[in-house]
PDB file of N, CA and C in Angstrom:
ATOM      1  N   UNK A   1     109.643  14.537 -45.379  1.00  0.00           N
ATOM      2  CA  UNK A   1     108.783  14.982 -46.450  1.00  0.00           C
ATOM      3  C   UNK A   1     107.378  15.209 -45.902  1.00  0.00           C
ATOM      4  N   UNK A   2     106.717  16.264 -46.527  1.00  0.00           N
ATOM      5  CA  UNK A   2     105.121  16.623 -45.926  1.00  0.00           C
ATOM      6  C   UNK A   2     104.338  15.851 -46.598  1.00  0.00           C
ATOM      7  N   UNK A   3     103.168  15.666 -45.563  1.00  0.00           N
ATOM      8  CA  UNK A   3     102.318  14.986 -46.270  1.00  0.00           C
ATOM      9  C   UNK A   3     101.588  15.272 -47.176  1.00  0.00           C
ATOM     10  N   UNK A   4     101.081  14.999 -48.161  1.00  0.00           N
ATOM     11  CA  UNK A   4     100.501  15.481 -49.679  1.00  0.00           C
ATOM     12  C   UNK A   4      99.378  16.031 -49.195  1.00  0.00           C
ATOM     13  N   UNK A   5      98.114  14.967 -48.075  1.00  0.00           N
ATOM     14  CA  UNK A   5      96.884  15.977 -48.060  1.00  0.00           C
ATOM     15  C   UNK A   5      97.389  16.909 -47.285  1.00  0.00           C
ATOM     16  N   UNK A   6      98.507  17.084 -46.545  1.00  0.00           N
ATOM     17  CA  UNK A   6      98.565  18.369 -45.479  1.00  0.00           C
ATOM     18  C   UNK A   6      98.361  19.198 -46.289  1.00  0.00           C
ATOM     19  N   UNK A   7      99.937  19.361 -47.693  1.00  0.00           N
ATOM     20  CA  UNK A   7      99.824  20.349 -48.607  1.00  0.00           C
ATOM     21  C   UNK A   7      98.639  20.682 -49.369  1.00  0.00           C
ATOM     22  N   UNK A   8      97.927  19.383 -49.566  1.00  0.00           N
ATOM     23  CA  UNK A   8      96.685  19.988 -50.516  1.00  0.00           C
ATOM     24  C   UNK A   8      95.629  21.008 -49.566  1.00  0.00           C
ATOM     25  N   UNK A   9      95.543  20.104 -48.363  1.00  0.00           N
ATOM     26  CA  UNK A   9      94.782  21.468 -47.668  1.00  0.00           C
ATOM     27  C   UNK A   9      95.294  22.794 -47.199  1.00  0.00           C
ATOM     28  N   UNK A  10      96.575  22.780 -47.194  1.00  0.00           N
ATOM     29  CA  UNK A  10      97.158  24.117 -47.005  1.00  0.00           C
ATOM     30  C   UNK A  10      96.838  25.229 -48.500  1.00  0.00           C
ATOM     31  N   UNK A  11      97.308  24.892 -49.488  1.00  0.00           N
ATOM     32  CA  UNK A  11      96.926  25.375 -50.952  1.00  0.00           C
ATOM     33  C   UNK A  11      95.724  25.209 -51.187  1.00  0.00           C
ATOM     34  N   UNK A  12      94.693  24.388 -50.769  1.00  0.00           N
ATOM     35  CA  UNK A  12      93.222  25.007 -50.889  1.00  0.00           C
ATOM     36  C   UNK A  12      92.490  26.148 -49.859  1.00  0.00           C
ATOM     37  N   UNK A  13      93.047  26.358 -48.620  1.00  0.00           N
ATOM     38  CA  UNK A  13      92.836  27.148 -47.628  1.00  0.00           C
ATOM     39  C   UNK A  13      93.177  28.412 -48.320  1.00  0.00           C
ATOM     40  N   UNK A  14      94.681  28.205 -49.408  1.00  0.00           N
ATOM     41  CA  UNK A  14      95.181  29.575 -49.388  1.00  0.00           C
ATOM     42  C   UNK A  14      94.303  30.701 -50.913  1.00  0.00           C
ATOM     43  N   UNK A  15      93.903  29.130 -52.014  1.00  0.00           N
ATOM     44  CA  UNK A  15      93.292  29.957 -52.758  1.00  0.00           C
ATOM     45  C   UNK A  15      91.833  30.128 -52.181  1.00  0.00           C
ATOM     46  N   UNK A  16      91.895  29.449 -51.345  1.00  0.00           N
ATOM     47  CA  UNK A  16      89.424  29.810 -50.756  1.00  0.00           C
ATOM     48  C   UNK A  16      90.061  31.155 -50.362  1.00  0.00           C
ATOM     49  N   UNK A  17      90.854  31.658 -49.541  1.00  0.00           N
ATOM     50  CA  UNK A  17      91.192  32.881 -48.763  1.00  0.00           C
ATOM     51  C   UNK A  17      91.413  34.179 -49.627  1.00  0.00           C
ATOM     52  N   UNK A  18      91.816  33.796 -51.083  1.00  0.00           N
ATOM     53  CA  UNK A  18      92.312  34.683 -52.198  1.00  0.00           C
ATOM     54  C   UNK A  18      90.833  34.795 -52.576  1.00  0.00           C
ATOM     55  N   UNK A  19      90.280  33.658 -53.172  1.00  0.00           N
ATOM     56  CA  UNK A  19      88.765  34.033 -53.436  1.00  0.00           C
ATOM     57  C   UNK A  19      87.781  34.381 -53.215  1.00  0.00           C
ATOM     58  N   UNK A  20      87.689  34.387 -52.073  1.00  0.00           N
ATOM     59  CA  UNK A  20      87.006  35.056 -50.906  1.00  0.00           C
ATOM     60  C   UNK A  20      87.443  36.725 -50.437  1.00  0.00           C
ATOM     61  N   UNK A  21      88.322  37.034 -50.613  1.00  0.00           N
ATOM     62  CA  UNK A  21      88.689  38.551 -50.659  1.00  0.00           C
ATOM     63  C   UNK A  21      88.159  39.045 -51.713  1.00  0.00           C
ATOM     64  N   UNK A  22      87.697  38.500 -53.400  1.00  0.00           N
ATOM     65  CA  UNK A  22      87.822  38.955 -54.077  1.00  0.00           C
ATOM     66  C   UNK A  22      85.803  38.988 -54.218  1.00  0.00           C
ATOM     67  N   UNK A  23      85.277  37.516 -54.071  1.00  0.00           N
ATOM     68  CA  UNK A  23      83.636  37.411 -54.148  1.00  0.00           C
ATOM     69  C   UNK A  23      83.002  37.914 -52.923  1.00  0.00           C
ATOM     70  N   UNK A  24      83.278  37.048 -51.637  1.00  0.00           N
ATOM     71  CA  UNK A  24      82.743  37.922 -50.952  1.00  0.00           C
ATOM     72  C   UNK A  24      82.292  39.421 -50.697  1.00  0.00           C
ATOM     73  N   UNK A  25      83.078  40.709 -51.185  1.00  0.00           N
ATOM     74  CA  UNK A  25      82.050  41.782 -50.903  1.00  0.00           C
ATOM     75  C   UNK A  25      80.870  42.031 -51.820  1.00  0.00           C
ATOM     76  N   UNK A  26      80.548  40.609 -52.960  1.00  0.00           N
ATOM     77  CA  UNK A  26      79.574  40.935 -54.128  1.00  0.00           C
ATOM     78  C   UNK A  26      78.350  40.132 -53.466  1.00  0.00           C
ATOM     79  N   UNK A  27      78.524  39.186 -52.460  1.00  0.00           N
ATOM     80  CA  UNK A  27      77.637  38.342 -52.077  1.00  0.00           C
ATOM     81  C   UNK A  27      76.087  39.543 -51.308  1.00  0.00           C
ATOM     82  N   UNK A  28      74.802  38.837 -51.407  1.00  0.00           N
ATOM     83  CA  UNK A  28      73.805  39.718 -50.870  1.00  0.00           C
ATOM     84  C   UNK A  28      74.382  40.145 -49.045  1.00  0.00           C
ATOM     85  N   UNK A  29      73.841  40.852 -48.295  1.00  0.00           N
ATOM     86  CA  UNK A  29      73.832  40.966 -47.242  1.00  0.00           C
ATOM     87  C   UNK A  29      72.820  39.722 -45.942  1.00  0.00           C
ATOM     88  N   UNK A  30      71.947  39.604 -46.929  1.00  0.00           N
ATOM     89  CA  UNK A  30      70.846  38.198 -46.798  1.00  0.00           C
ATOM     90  C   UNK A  30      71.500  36.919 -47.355  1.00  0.00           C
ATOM     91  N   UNK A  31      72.512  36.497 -47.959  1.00  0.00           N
ATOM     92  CA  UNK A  31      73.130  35.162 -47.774  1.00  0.00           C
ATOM     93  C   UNK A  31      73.629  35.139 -46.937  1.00  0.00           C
ATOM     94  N   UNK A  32      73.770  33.439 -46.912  1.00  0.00           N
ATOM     95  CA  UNK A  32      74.076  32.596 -45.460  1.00  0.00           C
ATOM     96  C   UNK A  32      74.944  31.554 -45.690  1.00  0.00           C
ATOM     97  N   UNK A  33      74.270  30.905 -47.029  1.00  0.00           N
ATOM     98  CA  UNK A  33      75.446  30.010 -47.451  1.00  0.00           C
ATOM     99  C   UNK A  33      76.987  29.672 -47.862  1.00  0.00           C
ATOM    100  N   UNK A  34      76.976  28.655 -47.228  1.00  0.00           N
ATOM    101  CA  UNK A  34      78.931  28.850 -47.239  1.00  0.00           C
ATOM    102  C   UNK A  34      79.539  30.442 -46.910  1.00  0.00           C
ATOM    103  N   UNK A  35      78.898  31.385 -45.582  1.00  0.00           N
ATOM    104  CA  UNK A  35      79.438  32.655 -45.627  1.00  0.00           C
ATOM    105  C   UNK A  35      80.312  32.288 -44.827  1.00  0.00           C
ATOM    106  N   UNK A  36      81.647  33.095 -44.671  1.00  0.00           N
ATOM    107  CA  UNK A  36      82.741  33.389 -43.078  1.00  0.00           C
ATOM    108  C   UNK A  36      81.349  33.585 -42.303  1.00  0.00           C
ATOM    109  N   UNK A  37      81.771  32.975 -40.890  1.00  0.00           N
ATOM    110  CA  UNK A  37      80.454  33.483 -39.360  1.00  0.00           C
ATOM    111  C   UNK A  37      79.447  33.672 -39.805  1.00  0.00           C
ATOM    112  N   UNK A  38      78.899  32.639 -40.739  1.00  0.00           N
ATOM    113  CA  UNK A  38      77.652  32.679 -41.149  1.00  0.00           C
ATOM    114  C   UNK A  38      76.974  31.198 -40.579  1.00  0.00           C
ATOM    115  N   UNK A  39      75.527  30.786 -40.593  1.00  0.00           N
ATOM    116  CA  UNK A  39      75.125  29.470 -40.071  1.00  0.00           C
ATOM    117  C   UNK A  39      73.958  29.320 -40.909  1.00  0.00           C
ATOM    118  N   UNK A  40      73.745  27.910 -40.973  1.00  0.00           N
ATOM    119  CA  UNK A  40      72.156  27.678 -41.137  1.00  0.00           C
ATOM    120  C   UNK A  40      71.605  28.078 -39.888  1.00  0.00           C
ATOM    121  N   UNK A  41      71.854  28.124 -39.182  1.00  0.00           N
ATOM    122  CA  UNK A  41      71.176  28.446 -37.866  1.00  0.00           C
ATOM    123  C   UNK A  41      71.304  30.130 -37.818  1.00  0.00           C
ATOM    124  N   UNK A  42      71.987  30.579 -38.426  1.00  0.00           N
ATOM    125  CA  UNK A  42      72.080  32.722 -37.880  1.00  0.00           C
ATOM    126  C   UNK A  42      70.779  32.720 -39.556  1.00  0.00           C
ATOM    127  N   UNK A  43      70.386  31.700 -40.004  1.00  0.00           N
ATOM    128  CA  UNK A  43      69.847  32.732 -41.207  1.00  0.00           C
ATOM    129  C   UNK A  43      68.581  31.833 -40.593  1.00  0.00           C
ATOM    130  N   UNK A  44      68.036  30.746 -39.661  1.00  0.00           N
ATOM    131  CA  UNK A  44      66.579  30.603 -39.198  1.00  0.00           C
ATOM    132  C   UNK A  44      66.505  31.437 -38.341  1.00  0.00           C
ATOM    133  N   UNK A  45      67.058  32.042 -37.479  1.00  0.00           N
ATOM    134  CA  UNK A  45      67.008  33.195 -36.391  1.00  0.00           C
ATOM    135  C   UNK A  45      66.474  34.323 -37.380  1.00  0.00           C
ATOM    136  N   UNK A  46      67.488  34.411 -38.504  1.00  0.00           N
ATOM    137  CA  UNK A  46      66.785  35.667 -39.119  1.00  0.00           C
ATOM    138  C   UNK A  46      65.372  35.752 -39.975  1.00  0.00           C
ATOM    139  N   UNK A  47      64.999  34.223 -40.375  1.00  0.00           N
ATOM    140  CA  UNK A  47      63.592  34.502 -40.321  1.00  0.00           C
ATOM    141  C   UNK A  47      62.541  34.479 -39.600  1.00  0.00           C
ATOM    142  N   UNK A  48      62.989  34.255 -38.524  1.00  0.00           N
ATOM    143  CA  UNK A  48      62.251  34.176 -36.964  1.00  0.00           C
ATOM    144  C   UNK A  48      61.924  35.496 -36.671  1.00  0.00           C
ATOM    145  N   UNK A  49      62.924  36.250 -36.915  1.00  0.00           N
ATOM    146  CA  UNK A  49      63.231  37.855 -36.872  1.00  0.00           C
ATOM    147  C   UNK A  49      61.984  38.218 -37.710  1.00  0.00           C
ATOM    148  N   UNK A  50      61.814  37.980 -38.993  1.00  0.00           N
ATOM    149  CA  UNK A  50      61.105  38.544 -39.712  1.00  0.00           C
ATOM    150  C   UNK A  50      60.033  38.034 -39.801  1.00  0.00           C
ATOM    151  N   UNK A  51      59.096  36.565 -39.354  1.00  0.00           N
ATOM    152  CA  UNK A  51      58.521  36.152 -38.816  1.00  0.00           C
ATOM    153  C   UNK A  51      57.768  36.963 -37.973  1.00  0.00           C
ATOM    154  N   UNK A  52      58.387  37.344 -36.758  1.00  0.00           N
ATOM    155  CA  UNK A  52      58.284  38.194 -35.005  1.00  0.00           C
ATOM    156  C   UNK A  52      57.884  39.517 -36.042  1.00  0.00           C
ATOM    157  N   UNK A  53      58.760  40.317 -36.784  1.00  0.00           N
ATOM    158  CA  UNK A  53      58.208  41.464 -37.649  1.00  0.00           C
ATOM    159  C   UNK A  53      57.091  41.894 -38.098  1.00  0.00           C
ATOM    160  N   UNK A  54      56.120  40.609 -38.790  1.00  0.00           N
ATOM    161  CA  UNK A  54      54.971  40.776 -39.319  1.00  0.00           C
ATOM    162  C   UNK A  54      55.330  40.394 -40.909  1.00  0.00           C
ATOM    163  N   UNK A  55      56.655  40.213 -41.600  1.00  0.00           N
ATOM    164  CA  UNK A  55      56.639  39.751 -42.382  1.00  0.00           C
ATOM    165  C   UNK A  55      55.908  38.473 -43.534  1.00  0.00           C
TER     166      UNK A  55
END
């Protein structure tokens, strides 16, 4: 028999993955939070960026 949290994290992986096809393309281009290959660290680079800009 499987283990219960295996299954629970398998069925939460599978609906984040469903929900995420569906919110993600509404999210800004400037969020960072909780993104796929996103970081707290890729969004201080990017105000470093804009910082270095003159922003």
């Amino acid at each position: 028999m499987a283990d219960k949290a295996a299954i629970q994290v398998e069925v939460q992986q599978a609906i984040a993955q469903v929900l995420m096809r569906i919110y993600d393309p509404h999210f800004s281009e400037h969020s960072y939070g909780f993104r796929p290959n996103r970081s707290a660290h890729d969004a201080i680079e990017q105000v470093l960026e804009y910082l270095d800009d003159g922003y």
